[in-house]
Protein backbone atom coordinates (compact mmCIF):
# COMPACT_ATOMS: atom_id res chain seq x y z
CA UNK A 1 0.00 0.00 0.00
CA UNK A 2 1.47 3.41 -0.73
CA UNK A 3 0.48 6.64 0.94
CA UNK A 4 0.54 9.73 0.18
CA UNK A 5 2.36 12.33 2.81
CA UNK A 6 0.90 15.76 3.47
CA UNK A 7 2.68 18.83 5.29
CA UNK A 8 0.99 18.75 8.11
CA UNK A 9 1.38 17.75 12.00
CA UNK A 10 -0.83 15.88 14.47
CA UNK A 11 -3.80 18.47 16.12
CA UNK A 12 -5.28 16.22 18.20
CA UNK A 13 -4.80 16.63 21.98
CA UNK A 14 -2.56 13.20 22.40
CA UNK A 15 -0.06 15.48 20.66
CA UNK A 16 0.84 16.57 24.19
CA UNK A 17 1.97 13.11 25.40
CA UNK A 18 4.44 12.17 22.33
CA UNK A 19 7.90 12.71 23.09
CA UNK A 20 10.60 12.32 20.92
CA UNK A 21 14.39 10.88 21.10
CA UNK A 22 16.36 13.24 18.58
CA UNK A 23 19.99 11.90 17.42
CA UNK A 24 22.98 13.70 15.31
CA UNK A 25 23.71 17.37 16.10
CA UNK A 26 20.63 18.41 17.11
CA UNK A 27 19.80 15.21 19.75
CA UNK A 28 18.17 15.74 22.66
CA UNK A 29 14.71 15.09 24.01
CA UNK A 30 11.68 16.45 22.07
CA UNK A 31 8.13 17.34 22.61
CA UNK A 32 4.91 17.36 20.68
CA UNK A 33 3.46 20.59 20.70
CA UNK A 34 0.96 21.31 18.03
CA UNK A 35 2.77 22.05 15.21
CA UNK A 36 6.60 22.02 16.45
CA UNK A 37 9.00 19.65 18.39
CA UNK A 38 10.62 21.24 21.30
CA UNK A 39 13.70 20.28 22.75
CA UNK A 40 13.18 20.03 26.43
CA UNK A 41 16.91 18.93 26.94
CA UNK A 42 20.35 18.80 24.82
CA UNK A 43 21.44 15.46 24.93
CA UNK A 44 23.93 13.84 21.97
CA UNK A 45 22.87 10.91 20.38
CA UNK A 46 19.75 10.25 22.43
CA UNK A 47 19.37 6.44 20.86
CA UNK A 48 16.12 5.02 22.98
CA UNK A 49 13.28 6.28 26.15
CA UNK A 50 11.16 4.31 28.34
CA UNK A 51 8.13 5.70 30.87
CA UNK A 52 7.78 4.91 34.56
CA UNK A 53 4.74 2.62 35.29
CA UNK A 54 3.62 5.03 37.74
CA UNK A 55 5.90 7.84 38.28
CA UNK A 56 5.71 11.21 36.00
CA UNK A 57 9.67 10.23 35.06
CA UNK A 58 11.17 9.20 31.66
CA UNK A 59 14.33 7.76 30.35
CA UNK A 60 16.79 7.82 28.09
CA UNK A 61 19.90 6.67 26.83
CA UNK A 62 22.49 8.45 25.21
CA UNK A 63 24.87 6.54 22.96
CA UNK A 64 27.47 8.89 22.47
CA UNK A 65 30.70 7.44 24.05
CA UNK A 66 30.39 5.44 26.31
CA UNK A 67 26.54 5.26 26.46
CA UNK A 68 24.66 7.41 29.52
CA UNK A 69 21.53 7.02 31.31
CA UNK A 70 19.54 9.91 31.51
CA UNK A 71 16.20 10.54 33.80
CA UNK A 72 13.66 13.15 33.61
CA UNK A 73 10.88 14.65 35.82
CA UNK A 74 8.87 15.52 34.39
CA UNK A 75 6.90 18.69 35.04
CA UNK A 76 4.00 20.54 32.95
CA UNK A 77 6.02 20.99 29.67
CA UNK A 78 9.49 20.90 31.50
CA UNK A 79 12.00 18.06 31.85
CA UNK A 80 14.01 18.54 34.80
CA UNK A 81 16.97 15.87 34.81
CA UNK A 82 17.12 13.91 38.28
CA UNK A 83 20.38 11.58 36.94
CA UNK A 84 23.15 11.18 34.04
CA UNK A 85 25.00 7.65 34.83
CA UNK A 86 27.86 6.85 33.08
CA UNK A 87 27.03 3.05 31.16
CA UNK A 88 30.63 2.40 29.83
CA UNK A 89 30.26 -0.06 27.06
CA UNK A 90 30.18 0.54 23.53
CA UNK A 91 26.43 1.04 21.58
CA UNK A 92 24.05 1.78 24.41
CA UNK A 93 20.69 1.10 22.42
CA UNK A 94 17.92 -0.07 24.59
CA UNK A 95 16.53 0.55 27.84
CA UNK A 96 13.45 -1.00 29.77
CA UNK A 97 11.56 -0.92 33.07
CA UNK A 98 10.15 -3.61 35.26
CA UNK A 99 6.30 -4.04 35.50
CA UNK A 100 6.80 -2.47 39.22
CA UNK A 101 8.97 0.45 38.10
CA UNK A 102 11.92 -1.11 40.91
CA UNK A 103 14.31 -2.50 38.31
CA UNK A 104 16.37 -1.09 35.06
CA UNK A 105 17.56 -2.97 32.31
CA UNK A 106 20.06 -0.91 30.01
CA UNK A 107 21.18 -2.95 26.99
CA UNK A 108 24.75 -2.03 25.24
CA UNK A 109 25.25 -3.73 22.01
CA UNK A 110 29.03 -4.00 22.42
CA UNK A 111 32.20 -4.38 20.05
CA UNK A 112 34.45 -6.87 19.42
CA UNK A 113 34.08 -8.16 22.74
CA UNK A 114 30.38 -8.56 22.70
CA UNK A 115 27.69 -6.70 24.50
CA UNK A 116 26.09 -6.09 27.98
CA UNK A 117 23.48 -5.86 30.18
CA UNK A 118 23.10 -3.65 33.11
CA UNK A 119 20.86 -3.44 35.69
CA UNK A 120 19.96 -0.88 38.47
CA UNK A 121 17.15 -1.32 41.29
CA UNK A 122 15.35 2.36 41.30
CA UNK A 123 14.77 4.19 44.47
CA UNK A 124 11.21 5.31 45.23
CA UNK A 125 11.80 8.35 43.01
CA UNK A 126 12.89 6.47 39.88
CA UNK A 127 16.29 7.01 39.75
CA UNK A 128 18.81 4.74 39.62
CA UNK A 129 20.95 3.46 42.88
CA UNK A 130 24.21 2.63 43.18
CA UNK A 131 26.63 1.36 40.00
CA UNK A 132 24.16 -1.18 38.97
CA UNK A 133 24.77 -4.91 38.11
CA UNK A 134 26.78 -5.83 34.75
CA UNK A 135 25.58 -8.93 32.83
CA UNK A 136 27.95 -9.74 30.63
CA UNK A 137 26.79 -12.24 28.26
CA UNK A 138 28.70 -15.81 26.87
CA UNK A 139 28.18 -17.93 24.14
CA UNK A 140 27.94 -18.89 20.46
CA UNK A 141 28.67 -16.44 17.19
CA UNK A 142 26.89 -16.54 14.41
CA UNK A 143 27.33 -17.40 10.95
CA UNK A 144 27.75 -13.60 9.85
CA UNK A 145 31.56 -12.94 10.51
CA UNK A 146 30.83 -8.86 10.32
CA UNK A 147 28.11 -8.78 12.66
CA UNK A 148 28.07 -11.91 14.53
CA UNK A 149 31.50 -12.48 15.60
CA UNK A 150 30.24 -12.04 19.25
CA UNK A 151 27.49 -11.57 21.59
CA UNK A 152 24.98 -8.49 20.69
CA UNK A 153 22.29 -8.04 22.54
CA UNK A 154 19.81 -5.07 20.75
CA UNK A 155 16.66 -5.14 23.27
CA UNK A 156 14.89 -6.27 26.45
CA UNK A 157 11.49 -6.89 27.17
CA UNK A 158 9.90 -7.69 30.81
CA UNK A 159 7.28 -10.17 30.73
CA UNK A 160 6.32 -10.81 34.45
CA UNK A 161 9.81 -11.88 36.43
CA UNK A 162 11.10 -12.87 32.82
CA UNK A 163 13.57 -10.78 30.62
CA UNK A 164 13.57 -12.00 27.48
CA UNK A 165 16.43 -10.22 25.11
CA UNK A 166 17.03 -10.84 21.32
CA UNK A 167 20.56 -11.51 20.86
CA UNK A 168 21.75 -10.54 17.03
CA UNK A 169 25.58 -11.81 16.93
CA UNK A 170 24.63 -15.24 18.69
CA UNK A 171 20.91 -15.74 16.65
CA UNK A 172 19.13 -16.49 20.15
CA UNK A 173 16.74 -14.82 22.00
CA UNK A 174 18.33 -15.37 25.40
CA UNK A 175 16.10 -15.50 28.78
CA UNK A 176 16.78 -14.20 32.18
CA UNK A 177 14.95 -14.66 35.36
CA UNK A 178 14.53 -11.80 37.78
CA UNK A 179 15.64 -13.21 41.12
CA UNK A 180 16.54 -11.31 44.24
CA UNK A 181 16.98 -8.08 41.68
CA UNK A 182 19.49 -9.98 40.04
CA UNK A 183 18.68 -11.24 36.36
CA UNK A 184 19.33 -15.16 36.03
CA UNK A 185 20.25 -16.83 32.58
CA UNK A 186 18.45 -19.72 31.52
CA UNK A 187 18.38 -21.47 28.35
CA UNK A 188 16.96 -19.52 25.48
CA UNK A 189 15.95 -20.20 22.28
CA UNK A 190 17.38 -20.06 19.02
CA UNK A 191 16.05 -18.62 16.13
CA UNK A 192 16.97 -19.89 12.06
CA UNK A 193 21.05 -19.54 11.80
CA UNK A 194 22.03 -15.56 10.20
CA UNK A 195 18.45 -14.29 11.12
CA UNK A 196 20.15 -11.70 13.52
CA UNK A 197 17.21 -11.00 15.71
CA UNK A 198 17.00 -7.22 16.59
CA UNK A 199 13.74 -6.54 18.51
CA UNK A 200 10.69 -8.91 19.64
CA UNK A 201 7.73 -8.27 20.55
CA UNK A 202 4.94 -10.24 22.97
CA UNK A 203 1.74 -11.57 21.56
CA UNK A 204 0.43 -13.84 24.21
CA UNK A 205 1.13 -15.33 26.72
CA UNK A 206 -0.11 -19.32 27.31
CA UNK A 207 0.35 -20.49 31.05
CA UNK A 208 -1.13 -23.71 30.29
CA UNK A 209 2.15 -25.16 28.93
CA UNK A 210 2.05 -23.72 24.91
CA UNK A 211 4.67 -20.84 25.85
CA UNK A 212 4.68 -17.23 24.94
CA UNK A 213 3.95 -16.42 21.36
CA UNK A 214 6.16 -13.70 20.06
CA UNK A 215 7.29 -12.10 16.64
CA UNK A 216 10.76 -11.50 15.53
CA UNK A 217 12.17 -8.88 13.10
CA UNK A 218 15.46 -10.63 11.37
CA UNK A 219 18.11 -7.36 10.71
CA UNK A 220 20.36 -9.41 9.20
CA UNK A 221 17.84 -11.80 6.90
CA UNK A 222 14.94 -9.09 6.63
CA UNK A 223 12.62 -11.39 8.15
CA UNK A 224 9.82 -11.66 10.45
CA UNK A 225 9.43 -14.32 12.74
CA UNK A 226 6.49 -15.93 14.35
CA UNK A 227 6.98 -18.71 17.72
CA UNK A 228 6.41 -19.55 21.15
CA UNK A 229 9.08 -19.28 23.06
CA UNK A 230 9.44 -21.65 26.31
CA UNK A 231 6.93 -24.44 24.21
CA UNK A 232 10.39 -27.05 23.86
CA UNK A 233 11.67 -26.71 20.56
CA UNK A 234 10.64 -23.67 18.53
CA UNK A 235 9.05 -23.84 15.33
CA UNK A 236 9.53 -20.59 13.76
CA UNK A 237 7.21 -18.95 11.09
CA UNK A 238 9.29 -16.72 8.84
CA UNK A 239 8.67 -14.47 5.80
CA UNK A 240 10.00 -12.03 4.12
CA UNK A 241 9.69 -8.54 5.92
CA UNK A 242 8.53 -6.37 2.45
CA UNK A 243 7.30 -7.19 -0.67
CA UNK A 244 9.80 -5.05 -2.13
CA UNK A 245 12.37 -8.21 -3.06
CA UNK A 246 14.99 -6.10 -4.66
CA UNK A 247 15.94 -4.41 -2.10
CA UNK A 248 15.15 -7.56 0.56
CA UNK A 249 18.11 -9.79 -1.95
CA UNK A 250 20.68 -6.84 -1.72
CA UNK A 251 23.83 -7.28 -0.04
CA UNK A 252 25.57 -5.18 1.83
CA UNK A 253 27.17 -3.80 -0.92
CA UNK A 254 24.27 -2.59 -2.80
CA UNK A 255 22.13 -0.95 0.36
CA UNK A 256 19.86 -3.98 1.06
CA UNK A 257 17.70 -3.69 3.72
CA UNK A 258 17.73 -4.09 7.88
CA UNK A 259 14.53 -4.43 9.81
CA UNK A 260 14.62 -2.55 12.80
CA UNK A 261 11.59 -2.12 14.94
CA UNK A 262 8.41 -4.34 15.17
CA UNK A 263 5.43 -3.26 17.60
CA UNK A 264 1.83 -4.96 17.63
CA UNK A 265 -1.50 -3.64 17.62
CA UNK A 266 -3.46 -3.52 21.12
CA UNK A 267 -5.18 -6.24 19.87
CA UNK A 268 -2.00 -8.45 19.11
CA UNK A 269 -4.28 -9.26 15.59
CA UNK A 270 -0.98 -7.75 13.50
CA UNK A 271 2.65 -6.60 13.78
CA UNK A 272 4.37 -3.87 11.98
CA UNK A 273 8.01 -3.83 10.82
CA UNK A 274 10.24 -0.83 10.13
CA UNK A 275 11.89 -2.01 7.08
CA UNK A 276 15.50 0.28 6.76
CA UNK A 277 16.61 -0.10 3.26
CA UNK A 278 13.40 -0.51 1.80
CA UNK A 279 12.16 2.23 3.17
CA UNK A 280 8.84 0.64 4.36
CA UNK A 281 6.74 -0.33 7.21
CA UNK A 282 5.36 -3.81 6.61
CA UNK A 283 1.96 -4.68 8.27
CA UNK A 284 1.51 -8.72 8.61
CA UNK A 285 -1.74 -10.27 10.02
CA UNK A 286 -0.96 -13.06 12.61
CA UNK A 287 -3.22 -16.08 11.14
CA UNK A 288 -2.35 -19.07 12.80
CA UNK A 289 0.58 -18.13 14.78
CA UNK A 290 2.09 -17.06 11.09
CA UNK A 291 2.34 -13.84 9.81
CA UNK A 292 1.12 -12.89 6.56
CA UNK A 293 1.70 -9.61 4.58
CA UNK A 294 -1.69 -7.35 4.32
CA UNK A 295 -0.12 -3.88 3.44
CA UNK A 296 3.13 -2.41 3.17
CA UNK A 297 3.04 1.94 3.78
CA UNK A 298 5.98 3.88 1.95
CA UNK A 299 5.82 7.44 2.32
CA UNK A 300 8.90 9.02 0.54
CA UNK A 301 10.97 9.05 4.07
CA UNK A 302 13.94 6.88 4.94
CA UNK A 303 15.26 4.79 7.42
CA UNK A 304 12.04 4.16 9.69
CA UNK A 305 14.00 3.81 12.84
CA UNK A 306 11.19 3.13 15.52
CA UNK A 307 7.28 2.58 15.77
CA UNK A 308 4.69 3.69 17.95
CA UNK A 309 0.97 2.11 17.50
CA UNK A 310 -2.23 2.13 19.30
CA UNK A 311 -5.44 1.35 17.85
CA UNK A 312 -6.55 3.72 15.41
CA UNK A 313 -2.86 5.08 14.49
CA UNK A 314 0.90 4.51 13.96
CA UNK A 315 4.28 6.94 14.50
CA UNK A 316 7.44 6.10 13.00
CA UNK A 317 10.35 7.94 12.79
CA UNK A 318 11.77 8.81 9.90
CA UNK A 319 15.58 9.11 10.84
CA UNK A 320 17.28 9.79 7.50
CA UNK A 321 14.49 11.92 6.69
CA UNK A 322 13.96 13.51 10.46
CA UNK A 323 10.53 13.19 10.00
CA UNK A 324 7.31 11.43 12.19
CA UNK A 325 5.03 10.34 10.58
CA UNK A 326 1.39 9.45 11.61
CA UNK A 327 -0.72 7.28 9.83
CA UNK A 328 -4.39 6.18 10.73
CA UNK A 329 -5.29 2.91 10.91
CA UNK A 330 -8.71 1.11 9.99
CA UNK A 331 -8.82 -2.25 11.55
CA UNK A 332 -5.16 -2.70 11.92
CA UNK A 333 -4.43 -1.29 8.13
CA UNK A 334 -2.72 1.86 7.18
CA UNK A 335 -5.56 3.78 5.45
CA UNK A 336 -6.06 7.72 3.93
CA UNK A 337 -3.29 10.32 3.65
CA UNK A 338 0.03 10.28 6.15
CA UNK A 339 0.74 13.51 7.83
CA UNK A 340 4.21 14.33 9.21
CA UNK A 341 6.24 16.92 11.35
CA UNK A 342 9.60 17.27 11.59
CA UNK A 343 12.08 16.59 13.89
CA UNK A 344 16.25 16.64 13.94
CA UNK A 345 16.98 12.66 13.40
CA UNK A 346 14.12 10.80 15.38
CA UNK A 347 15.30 7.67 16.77
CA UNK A 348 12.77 6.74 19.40
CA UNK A 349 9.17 7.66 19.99
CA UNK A 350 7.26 7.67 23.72
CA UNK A 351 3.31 8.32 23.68
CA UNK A 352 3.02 8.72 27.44
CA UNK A 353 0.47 6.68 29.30
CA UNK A 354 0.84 9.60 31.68
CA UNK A 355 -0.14 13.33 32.13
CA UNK A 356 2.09 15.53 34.36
């Protein structure tokens, strides 16, 4: 499906509760506000944010350097920063908070000598005690020499007292337990060899014994994957992640193309993939525990970074392009005109659940 893109900017009053991580020169974290972006702080290279459950406090994580962890109160239309902690590893990308807003989990992609976890317990105000616990994870490479030559974890995801975290250089999605604020490795699960599993996200959970179905979105393979994790062996369901098969057979060399995000509707009825390369967000219907292509939105942007959906419409941001973009959606399906506003080199997007 292609849509059109009109100069315009959301008007609606959940413009108010977007916020916006900005990268390059300009980084820092942005507000909504009608028509504009604000920056509400200067921060380099802000790469990824996360809400408190129940506090009026966000964070973010820097990845210039080293990689820092930021937090915000936040108050009216001001951000007032409560914490900057130093992460010291290479690639800070992801960040996420536990059900019951006591426990961080910052998540450094690494170099050469793979990547990290870290965790901090919060104090009653949301910020972050002591130097926090490292993870550091072990185990098999992949089959991509370049990319997979160690341990990289890109994401983590709370489910309960479970921490499950896609591992690209290893082709795993690894899983920790939460025990005595401490995270626990278990045995994970692996996904098809060179797939290079970036982000995941949950689409039910079965306690009767049939495991937590998930989908997958394969950087390295430009896949999306479909399986229930902690069911014994996993039986993935994989397809391409766009139509567009030119640029889903390039190499390397000629551009090809990286899935990055994937979010679900409220519903869990379909996933959407940020397709970097192809320039495309991919929406698959899950039929069966499979997904299967229903539309596929290009708007004239590049490099759709990150995805925010709800129910009746869906953000990404445009990094290349340092544009959002909001597109309605009509039972799960892009549908009528995309509108967009700019802002410097969005990498994340936060619709607050909260009002301050």
């Amino acid at each position: 499906m292609h849509e059109t893109t009109e100069a315009a900017s959301p008007t609606d009053s959940r413009s108010a509760a977007i916020l916006v991580a900005g990268r390059g020169s300009e980084g820092g974290l942005y507000r909504v506000a009608g028509s504009e972006a604000l920056r509400m702080d200067a921060v380099a290279d802000l790469a990824a944010l996360c809400e408190h459950p129940r506090l009026p406090v966000v964070f973010g994580l820097s990845a210039a350097g080293g990689g820092t962890l930021l937090v915000w109160g936040l108050e009216g239309d001001a951000a007032r920063r409560l914490a900057a902690v130093a992460i010291g590893y290479e690639e800070a990308c992801h960040l996420a908070i536990s059900p019951d807003g006591t426990l961080l989990v910052v998540v450094a992609y690494g170099g050469a000598d793979g990547g990290v976890l870290r965790l901090w317990a919060l104090d009653p105000n949301g910020v972050p005690i002591g130097d926090g616990e490292v993870v550091k994870l072990q185990g098999a490479s992949g089959v991509d020499a370049e990319r997979q030559d160690a341990p990289h974890p890109h994401q983590a995801v709370f489910l309960g007292d479970t921490v499950l975290v896609p591992d690209l250089g290893a082709d795993l999605v690894r899983l920790f337990d939460v025990e005595n604020g401490s995270l626990v490795e278990r045995p994970g699960v692996a996904v098809p060899a060179g797939t290079g599993p970036r982000h995941l996200v949950v689409l039910g959970e079965d306690r009767s014994g049939g495991g937590v179905l998930v989908a997958v979105s394969g950087e390295l393979s430009s896949t999306v994957l479909v399986g229930r994790l902690g069911a014994g062996v996993t039986t993935w369901k994989t397809t391409p992640s766009s139509a567009n098969s030119e640029a889903v057979s390039r190499g390397e060399a000629g551009g090809g193309n990286y899935p990055s995000d994937i979010a679900a509707s409220p519903d869990r009825t379909h996933v959407y993939v940020a397709n970097r390369g192809a320039d495309t967000v991919a929406v698959f219907e899950i039929a069966g525990d499979a997904p299967v292509l229903r539309a596929e939105l290009t708007t004239g942007a590049a490099w759709p970074q990150h995805l925010s959906v709800t129910s009746d419409r869906m953000l990404v941001a445009w990094w290349h392009s340092s544009l959002v973009s909001v597109t309605n959606l009509v039972a799960g399906v892009p549908e009528g005109a995309t509108r967009s506003f700019a802002v410097p080199e969005p990498g994340w997007l936060l619709e607050r659940s909260h009002r301050s």
